[in-house]
Protein backbone atom coordinates (compact mmCIF):
# COMPACT_ATOMS: atom_id res chain seq x y z
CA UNK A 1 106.69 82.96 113.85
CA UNK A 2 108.26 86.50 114.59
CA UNK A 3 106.53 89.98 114.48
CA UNK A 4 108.00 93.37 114.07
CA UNK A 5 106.23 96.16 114.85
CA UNK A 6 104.58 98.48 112.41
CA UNK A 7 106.65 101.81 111.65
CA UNK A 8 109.64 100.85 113.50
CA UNK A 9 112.54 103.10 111.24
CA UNK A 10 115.30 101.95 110.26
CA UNK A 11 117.86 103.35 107.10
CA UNK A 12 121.13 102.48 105.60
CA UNK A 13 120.72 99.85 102.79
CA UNK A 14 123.86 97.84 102.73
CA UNK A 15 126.32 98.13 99.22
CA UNK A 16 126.67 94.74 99.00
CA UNK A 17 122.76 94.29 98.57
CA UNK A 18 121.27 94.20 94.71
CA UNK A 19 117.34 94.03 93.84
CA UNK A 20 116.68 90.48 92.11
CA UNK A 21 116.06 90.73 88.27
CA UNK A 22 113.73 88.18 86.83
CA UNK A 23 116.73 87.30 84.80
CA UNK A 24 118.34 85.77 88.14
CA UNK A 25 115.51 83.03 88.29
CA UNK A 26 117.41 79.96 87.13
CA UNK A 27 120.22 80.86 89.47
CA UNK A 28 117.73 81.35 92.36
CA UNK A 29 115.58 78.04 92.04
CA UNK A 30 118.66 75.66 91.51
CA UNK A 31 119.92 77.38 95.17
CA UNK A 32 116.23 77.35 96.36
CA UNK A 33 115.70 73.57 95.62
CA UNK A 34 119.20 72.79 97.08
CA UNK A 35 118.56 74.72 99.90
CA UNK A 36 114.88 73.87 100.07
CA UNK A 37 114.47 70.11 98.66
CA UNK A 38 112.10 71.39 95.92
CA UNK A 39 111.41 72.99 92.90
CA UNK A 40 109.82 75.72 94.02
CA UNK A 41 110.46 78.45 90.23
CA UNK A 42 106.66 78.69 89.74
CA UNK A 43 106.89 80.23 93.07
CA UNK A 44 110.06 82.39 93.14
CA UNK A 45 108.70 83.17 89.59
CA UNK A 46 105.38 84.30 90.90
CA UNK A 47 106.65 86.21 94.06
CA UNK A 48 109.38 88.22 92.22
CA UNK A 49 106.35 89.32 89.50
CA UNK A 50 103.96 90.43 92.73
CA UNK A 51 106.76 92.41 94.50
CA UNK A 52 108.75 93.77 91.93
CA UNK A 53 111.67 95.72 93.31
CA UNK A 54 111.21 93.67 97.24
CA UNK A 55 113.24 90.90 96.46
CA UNK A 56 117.57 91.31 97.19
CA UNK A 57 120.11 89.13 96.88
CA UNK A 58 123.97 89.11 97.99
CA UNK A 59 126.78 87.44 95.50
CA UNK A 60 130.34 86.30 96.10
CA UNK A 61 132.70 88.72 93.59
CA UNK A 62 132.76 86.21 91.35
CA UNK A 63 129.01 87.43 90.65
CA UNK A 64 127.45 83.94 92.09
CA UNK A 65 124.27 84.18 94.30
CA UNK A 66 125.62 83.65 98.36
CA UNK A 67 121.73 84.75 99.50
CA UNK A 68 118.57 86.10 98.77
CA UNK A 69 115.15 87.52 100.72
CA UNK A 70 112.16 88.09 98.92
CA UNK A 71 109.34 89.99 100.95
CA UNK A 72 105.89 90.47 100.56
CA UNK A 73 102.75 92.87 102.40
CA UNK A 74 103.72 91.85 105.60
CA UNK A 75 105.67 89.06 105.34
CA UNK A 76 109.99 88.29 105.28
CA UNK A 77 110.90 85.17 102.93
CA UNK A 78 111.58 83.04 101.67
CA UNK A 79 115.38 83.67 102.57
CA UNK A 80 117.82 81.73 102.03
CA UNK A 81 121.52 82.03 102.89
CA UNK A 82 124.45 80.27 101.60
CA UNK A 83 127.14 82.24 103.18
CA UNK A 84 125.43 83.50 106.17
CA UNK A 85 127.64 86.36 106.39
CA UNK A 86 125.47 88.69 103.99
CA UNK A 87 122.59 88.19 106.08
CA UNK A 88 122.22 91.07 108.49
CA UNK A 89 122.96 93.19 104.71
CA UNK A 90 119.66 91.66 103.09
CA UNK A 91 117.13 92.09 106.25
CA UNK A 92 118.76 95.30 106.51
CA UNK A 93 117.79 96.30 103.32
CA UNK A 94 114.50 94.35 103.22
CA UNK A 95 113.24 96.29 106.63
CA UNK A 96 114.14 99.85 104.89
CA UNK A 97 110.93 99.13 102.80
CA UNK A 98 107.76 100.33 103.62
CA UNK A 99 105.47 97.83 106.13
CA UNK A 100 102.66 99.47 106.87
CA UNK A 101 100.71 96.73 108.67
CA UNK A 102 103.35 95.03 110.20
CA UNK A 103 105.73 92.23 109.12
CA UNK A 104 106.12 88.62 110.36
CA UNK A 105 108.59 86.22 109.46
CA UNK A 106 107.94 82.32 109.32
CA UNK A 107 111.36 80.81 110.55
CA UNK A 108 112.31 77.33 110.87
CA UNK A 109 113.73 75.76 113.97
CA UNK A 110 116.89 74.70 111.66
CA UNK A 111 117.95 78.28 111.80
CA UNK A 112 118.86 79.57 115.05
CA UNK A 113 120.44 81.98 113.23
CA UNK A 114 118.12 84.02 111.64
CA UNK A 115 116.09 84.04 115.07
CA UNK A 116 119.15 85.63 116.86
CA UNK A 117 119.46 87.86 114.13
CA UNK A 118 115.71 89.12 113.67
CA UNK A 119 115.39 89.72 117.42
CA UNK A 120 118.30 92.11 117.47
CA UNK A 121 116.20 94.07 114.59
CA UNK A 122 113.15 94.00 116.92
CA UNK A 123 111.23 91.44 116.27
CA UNK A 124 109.76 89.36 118.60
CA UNK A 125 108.42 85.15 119.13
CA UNK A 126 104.56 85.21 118.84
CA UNK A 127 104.17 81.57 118.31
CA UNK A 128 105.69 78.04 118.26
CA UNK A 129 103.90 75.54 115.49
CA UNK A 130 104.70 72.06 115.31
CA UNK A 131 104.53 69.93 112.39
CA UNK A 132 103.22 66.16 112.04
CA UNK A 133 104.68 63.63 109.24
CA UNK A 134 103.44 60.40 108.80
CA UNK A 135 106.61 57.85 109.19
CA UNK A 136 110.05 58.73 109.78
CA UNK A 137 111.18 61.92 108.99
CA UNK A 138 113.44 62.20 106.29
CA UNK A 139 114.77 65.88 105.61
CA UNK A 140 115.62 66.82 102.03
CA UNK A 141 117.97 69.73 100.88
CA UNK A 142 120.30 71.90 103.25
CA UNK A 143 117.62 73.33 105.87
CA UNK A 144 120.26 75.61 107.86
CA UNK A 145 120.10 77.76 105.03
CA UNK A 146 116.60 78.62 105.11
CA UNK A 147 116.23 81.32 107.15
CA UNK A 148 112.53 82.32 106.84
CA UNK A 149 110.01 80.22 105.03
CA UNK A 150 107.68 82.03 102.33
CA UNK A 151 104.76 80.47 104.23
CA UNK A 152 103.66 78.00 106.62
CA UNK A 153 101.96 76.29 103.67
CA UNK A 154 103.98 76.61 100.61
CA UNK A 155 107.46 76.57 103.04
């Protein structure tokens, strides 16, 4: 887990950057669940009606979704990135909102990435977890392109 400060500024929302429309859902689950390994709509659903107008994606020009970061109170993601090179233009535009209480971000070890990335923005490690399966590990979906999980429960 990262932390960023409260009330560190910063402007300039990138072009390339639009706010998520509810009407963008099936597009975001089916890359969600590839990226992810699970339907996860009832969640994207729920998260884009809590935070209206906190959720950005980036497309390729043929209008299909490359990325997307949703944030919450005080938390960044889920994000997920398809093309990778839109993602310093979402958390650019996600940290020009209003954080009042600080934010943290939940990001997995598959994403060395993102962690580069978030630390040039200020943000800093607080904590290491590790997680226990029972049997072998098998990993489902394309995990290097999560690059912040919506939770530590709900992933």
């Amino acid at each position: 887990m990262l932390q960023r400060p409260a009330g560190l500024p910063l402007s300039g929302v990138h072009p390339r950057v639009e706010v998520l429309q509810p009407t963008d859902l099936d597009e975001l689950a089916a890359i969600d669940a590839e990226s992810f390994g699970a339907d996860r709509r009832r969640v994207l659903a729920a998260l884009l009606e809590a935070y209206p107008g906190r959720a950005f994606k980036t497309s390729a020009a043929g209008g299909r979704l490359t990325g997307y970061l949703l944030t919450q109170e005080r938390r960044l993601g889920p994000w997920v990135m398809l093309e990778p090179d839109g993602a310093e233009a979402l958390l650019q535009t996600a940290l020009a909102l209003e954080f009042p209480s600080g934010l943290s971000v939940v990001v997995p070890e598959t994403s060395p990435l993102a962690l580069e990335l978030l630390q040039q923005y200020g943000f800093t490690h607080t904590r290491t977890n590790r997680h226990m399966s029972r049997g072998s590990a098998v990993r489902t979906g394309q995990r290097a392109n999560v690059f912040a999980q919506t939770s530590l429960s709900i992933g």
